[in-house]
PDB file of N, CA and C in Angstrom:
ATOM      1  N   UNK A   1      86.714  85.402  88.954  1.00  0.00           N
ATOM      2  CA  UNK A   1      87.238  85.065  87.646  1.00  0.00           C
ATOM      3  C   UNK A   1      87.367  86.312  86.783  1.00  0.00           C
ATOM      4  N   UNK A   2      86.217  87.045  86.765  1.00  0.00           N
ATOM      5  CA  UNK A   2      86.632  88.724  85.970  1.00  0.00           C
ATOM      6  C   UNK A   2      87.760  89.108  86.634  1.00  0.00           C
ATOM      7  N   UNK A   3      87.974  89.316  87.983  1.00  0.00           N
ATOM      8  CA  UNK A   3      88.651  89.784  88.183  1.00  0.00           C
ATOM      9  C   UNK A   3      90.531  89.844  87.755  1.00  0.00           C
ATOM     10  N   UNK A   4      90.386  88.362  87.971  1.00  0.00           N
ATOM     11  CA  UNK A   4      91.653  88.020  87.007  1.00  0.00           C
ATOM     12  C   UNK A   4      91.272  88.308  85.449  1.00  0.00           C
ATOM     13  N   UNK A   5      91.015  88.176  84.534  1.00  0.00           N
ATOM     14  CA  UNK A   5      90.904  88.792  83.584  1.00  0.00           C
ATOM     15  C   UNK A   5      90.994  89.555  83.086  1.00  0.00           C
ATOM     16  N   UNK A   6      90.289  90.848  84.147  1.00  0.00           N
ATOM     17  CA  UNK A   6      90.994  92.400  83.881  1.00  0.00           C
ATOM     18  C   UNK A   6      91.915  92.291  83.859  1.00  0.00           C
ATOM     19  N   UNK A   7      92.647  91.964  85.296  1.00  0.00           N
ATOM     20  CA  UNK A   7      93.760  92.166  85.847  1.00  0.00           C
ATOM     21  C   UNK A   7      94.985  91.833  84.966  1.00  0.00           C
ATOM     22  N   UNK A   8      94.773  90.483  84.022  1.00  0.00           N
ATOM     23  CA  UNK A   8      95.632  90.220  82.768  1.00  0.00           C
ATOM     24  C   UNK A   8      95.527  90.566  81.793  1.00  0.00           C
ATOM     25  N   UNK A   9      94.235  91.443  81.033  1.00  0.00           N
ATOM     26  CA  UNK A   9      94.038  92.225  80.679  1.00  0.00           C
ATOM     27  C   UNK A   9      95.282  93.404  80.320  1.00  0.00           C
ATOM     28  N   UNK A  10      95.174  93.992  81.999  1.00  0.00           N
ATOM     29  CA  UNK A  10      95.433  95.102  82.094  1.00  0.00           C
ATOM     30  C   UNK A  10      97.386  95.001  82.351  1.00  0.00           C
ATOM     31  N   UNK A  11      97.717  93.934  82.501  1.00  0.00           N
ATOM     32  CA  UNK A  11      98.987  93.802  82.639  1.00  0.00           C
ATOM     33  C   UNK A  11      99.641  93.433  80.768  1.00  0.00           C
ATOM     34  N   UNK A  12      98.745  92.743  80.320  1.00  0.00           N
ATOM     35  CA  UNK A  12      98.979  93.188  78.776  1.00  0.00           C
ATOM     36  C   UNK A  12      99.285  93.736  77.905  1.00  0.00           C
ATOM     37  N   UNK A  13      98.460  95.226  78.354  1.00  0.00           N
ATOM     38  CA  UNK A  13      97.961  96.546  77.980  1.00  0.00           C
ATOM     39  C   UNK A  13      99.238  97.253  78.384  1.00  0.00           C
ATOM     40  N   UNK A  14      99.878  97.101  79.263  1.00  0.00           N
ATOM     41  CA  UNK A  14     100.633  97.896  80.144  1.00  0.00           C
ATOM     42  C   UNK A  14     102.079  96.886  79.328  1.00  0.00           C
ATOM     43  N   UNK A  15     102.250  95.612  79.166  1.00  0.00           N
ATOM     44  CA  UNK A  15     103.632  95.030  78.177  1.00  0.00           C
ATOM     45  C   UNK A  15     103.657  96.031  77.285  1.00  0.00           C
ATOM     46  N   UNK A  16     102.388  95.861  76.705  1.00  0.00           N
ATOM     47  CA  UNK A  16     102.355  96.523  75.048  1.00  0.00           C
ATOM     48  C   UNK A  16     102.960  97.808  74.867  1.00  0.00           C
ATOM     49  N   UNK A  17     102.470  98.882  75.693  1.00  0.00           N
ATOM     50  CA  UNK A  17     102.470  99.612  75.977  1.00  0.00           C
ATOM     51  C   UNK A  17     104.238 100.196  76.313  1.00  0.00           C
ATOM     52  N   UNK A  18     104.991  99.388  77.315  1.00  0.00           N
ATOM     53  CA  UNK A  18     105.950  99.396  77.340  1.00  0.00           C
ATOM     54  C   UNK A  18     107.169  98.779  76.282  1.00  0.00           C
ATOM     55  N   UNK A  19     106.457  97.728  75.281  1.00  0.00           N
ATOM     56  CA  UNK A  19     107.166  97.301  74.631  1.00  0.00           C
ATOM     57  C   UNK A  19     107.287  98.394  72.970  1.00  0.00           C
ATOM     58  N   UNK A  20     105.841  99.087  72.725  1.00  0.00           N
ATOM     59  CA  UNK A  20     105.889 100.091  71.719  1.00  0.00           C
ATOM     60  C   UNK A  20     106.656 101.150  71.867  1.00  0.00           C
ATOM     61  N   UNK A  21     106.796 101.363  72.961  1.00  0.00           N
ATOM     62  CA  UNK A  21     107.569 102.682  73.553  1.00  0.00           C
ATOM     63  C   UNK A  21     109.236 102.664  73.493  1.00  0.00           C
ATOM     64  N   UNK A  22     109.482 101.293  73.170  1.00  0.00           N
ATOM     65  CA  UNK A  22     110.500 100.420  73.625  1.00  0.00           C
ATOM     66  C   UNK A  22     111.278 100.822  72.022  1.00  0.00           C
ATOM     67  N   UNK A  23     110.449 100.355  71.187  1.00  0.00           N
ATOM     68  CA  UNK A  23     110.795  99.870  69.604  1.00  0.00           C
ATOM     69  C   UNK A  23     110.864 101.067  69.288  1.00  0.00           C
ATOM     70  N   UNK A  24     109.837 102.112  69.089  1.00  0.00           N
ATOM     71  CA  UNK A  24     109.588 103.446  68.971  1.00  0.00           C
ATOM     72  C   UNK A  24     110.730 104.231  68.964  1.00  0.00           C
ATOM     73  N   UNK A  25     111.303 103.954  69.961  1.00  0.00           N
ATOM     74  CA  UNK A  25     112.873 104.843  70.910  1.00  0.00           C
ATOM     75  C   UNK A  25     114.023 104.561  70.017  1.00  0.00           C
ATOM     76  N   UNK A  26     113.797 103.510  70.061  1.00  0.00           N
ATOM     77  CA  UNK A  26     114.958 102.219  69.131  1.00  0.00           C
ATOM     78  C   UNK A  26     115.354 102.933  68.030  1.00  0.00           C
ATOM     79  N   UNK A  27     113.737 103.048  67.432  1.00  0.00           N
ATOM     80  CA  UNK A  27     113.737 103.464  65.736  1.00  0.00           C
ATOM     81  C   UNK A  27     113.951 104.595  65.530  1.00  0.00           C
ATOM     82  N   UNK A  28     113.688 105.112  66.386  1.00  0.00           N
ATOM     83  CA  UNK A  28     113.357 106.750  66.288  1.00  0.00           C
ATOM     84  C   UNK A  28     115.272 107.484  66.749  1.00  0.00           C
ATOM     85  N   UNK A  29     115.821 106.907  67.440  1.00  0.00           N
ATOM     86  CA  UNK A  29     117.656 106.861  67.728  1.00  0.00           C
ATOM     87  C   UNK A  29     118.127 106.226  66.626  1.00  0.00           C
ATOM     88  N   UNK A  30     118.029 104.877  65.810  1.00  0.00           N
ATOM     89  CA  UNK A  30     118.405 104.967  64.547  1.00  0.00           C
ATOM     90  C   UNK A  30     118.682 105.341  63.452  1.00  0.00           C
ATOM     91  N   UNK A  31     117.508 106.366  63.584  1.00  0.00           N
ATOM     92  CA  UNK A  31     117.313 107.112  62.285  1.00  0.00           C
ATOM     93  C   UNK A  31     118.033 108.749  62.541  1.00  0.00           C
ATOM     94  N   UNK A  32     118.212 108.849  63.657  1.00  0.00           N
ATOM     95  CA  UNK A  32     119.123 110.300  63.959  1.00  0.00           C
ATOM     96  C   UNK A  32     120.047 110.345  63.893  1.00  0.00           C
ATOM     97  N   UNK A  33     120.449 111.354  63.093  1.00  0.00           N
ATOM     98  CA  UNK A  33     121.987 111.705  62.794  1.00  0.00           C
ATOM     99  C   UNK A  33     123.450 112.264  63.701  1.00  0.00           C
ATOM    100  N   UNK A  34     123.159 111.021  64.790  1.00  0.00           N
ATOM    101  CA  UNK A  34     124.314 110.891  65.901  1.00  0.00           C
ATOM    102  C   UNK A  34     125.130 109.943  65.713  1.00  0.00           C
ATOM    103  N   UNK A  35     126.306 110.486  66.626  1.00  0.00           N
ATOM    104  CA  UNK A  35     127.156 109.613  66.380  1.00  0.00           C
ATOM    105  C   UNK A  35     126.460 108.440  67.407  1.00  0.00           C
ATOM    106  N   UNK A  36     127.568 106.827  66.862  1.00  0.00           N
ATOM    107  CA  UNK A  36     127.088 105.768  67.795  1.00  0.00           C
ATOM    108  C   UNK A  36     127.166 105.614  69.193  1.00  0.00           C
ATOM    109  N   UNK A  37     128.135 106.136  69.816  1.00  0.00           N
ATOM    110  CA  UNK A  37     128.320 106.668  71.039  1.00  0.00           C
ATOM    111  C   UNK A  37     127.023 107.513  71.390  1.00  0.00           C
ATOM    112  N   UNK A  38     126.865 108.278  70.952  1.00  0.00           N
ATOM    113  CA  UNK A  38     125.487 109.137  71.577  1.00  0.00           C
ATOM    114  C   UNK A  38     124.418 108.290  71.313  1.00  0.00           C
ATOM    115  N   UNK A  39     124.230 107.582  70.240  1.00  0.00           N
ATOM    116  CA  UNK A  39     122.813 106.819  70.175  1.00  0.00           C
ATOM    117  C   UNK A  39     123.169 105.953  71.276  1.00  0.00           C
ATOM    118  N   UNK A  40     124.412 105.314  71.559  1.00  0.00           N
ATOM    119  CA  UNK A  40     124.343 104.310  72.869  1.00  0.00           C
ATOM    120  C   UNK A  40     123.810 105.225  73.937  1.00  0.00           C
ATOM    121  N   UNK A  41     124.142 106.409  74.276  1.00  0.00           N
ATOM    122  CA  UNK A  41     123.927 107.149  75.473  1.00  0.00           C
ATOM    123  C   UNK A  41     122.370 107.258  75.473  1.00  0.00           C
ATOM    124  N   UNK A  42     121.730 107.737  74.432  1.00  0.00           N
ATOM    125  CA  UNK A  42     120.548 108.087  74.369  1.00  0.00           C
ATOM    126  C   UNK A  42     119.381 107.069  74.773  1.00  0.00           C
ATOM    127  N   UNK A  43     120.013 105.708  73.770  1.00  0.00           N
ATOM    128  CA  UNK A  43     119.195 104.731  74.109  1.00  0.00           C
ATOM    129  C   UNK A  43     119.520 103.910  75.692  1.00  0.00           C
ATOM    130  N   UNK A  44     120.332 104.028  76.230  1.00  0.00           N
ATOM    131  CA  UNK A  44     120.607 103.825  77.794  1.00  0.00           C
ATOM    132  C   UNK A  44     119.582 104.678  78.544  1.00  0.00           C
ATOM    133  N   UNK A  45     119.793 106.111  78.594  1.00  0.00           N
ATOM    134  CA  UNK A  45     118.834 107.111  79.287  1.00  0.00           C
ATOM    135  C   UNK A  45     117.566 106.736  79.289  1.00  0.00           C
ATOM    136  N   UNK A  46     116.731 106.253  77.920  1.00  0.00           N
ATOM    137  CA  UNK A  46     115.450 106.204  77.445  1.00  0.00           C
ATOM    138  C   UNK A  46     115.093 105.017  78.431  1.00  0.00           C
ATOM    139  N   UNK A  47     116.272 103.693  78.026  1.00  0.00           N
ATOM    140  CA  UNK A  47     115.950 102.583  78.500  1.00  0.00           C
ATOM    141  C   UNK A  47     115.349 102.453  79.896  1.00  0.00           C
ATOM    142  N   UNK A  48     116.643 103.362  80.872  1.00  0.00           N
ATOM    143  CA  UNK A  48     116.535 103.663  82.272  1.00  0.00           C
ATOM    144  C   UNK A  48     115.561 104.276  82.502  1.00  0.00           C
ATOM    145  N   UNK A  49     114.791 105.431  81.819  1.00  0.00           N
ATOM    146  CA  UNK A  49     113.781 106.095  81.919  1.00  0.00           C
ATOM    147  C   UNK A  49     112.210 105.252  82.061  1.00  0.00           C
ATOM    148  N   UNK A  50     112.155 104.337  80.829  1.00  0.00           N
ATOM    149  CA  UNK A  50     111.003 103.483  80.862  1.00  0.00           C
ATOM    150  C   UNK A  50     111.035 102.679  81.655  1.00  0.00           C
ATOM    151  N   UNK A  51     112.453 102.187  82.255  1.00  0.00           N
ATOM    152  CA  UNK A  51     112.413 100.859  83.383  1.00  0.00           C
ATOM    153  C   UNK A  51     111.463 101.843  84.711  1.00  0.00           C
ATOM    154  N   UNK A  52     111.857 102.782  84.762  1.00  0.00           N
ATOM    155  CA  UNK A  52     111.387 102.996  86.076  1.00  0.00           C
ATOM    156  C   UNK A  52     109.613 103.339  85.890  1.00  0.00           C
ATOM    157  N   UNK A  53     109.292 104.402  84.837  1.00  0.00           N
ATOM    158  CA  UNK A  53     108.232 104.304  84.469  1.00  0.00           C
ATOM    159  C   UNK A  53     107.454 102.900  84.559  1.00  0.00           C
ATOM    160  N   UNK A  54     107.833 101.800  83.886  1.00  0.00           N
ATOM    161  CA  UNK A  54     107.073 100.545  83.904  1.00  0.00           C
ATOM    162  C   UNK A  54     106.888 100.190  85.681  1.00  0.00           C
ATOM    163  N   UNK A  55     108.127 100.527  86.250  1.00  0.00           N
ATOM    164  CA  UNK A  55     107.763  99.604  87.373  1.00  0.00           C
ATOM    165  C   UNK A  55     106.906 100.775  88.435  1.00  0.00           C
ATOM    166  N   UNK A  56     107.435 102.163  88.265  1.00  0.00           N
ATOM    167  CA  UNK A  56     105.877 102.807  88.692  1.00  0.00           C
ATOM    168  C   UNK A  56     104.599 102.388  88.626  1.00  0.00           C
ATOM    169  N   UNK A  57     104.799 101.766  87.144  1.00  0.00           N
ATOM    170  CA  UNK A  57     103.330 101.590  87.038  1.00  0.00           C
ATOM    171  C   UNK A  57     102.692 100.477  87.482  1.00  0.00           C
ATOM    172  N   UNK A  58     103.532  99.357  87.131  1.00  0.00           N
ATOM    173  CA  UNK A  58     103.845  97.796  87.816  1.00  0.00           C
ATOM    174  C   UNK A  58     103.284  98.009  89.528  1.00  0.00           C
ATOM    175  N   UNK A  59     104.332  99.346  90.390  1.00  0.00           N
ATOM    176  CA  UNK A  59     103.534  99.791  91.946  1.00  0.00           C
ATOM    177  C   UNK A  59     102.307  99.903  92.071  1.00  0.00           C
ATOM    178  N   UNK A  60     101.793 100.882  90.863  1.00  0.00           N
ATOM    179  CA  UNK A  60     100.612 101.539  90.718  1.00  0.00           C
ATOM    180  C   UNK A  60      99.209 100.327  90.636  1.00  0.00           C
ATOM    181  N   UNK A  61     100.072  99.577  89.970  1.00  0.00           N
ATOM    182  CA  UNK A  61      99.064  98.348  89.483  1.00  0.00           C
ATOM    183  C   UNK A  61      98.343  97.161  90.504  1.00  0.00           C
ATOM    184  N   UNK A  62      99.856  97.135  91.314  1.00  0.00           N
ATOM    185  CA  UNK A  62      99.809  96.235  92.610  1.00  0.00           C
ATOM    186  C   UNK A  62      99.010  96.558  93.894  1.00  0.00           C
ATOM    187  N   UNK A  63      99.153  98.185  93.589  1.00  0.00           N
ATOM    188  CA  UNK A  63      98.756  98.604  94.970  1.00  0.00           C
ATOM    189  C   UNK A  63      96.891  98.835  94.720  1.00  0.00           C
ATOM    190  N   UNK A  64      96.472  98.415  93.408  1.00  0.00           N
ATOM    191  CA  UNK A  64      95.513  98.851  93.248  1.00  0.00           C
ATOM    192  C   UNK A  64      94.504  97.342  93.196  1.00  0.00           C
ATOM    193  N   UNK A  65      95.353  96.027  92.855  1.00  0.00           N
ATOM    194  CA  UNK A  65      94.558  94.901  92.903  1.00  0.00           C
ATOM    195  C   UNK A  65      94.880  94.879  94.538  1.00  0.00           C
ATOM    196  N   UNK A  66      95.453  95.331  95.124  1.00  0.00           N
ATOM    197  CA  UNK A  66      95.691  94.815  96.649  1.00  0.00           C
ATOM    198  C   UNK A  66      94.515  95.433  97.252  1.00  0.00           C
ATOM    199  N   UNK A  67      93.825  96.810  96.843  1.00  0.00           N
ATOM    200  CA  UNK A  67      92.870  97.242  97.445  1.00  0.00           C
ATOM    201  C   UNK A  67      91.844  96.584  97.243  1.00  0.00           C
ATOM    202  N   UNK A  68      91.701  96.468  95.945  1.00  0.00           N
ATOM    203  CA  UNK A  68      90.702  95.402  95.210  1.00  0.00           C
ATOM    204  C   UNK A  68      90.142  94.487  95.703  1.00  0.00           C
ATOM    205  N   UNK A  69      91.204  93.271  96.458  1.00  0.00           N
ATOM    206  CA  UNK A  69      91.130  91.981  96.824  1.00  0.00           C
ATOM    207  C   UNK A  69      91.014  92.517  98.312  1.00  0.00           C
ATOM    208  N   UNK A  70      91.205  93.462  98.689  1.00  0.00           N
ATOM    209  CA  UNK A  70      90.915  93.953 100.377  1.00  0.00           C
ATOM    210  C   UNK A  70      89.582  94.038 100.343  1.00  0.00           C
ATOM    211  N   UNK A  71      89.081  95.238  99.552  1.00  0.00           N
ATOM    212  CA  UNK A  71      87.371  95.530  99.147  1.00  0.00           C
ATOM    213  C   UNK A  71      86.485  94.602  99.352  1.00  0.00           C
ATOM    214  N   UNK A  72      86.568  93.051  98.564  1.00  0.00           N
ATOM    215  CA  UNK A  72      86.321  92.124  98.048  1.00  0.00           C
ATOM    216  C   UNK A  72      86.055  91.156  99.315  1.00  0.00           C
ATOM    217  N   UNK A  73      87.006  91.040 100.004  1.00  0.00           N
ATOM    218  CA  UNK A  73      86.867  90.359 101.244  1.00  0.00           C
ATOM    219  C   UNK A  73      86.491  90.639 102.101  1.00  0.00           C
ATOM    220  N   UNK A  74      86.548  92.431 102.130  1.00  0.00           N
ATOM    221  CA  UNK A  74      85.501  92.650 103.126  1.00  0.00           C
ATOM    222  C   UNK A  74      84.137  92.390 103.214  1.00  0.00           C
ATOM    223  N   UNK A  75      83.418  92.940 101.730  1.00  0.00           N
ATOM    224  CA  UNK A  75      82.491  92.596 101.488  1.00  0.00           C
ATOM    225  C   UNK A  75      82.013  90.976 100.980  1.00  0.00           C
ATOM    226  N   UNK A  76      82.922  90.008 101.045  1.00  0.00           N
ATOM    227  CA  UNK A  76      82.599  88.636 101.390  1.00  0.00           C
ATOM    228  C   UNK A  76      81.940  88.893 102.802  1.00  0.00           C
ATOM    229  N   UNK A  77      83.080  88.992 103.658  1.00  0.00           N
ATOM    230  CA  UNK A  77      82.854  88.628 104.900  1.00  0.00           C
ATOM    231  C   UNK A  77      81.304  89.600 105.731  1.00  0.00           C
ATOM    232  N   UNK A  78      81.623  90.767 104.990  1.00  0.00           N
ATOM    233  CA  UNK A  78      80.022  91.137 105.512  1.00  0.00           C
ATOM    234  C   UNK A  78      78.763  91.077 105.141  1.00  0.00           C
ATOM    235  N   UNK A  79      78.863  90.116 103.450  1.00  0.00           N
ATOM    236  CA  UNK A  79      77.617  89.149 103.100  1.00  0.00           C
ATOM    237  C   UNK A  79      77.276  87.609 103.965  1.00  0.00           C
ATOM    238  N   UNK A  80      78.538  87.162 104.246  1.00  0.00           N
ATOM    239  CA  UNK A  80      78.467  85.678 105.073  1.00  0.00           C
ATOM    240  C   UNK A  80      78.423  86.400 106.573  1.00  0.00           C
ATOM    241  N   UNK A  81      78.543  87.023 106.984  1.00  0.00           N
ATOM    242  CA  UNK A  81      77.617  87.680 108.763  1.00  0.00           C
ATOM    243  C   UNK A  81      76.681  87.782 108.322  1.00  0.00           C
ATOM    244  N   UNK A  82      76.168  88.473 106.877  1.00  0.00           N
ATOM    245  CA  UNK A  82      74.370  89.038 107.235  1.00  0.00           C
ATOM    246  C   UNK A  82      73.890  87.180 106.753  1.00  0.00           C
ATOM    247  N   UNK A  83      74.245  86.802 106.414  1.00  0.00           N
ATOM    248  CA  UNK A  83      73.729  85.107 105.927  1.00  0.00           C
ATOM    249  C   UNK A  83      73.954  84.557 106.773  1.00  0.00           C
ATOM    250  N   UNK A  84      74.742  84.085 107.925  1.00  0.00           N
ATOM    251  CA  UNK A  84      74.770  83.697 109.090  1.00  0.00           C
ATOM    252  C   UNK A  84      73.479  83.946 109.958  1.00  0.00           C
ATOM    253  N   UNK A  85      73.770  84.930 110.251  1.00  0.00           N
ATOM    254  CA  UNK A  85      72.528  86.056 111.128  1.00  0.00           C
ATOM    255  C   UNK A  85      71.301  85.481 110.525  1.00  0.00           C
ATOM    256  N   UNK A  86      70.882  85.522 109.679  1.00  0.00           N
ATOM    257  CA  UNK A  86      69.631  85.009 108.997  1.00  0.00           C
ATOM    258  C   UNK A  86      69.390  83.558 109.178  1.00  0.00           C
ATOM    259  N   UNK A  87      70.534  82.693 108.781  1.00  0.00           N
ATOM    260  CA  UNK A  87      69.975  81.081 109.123  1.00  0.00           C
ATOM    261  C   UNK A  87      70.403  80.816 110.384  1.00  0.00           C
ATOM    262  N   UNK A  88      71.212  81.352 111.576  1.00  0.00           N
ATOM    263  CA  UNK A  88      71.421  80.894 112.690  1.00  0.00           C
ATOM    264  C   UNK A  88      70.013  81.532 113.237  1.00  0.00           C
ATOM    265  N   UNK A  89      69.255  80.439 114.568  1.00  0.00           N
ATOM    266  CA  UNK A  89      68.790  80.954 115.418  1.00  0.00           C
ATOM    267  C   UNK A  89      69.045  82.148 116.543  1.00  0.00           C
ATOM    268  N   UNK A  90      67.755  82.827 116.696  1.00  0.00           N
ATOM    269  CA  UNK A  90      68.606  83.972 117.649  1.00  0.00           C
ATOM    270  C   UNK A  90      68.762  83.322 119.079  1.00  0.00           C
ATOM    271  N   UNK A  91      69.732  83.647 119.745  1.00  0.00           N
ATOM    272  CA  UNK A  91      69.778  83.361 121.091  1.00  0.00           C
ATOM    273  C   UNK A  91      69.149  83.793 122.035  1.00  0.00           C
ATOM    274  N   UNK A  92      68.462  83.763 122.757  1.00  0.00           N
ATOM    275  CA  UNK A  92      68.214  84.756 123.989  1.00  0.00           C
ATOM    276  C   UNK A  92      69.114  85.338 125.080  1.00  0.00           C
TER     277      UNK A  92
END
């Protein structure tokens, strides 16, 4: 259950993050003294720029609960062998 929590948490953190960056760009090309054509260009570049950034990070993010939930199961599975081992009889 933490685990999801971070994990939405941290995908939150990472909207926000992309969405301030987002507005920021917006405002910050508004207020410059270009023509509208170049603010279109500018804000295209930026746009394209953060798409890929986000989904880097989006990779970054995935590849890191995937280890997570690998970790996790391993160490399930090698608490339920040593708990096995303990309540099964030994064989001869």
């Amino acid at each position: 259950m933490q685990n999801h929590d971070e994990r939405s948490g941290l995908l939150y953190l990472l909207a926000g993050i992309g969405l301030g960056v987002l507005i920021g760009a917006v405002i910050g090309l508004l207020f410059a003294p270009k023509s509208g054509e170049e603010i279109r260009g500018d804000l295209g570049r930026r746009l394209h720029d953060l798409t890929e950034k986000m989904s880097e990070l989006s990779h970054q993010l995935s590849e890191r609960v995937s280890e997570a939930g690998r970790n996790l199961r391993e160490r399930i599975s090698r608490k339920a062998t040593e708990v096995a081992e303990e309540i099964a009889p030994e064989e001869a």
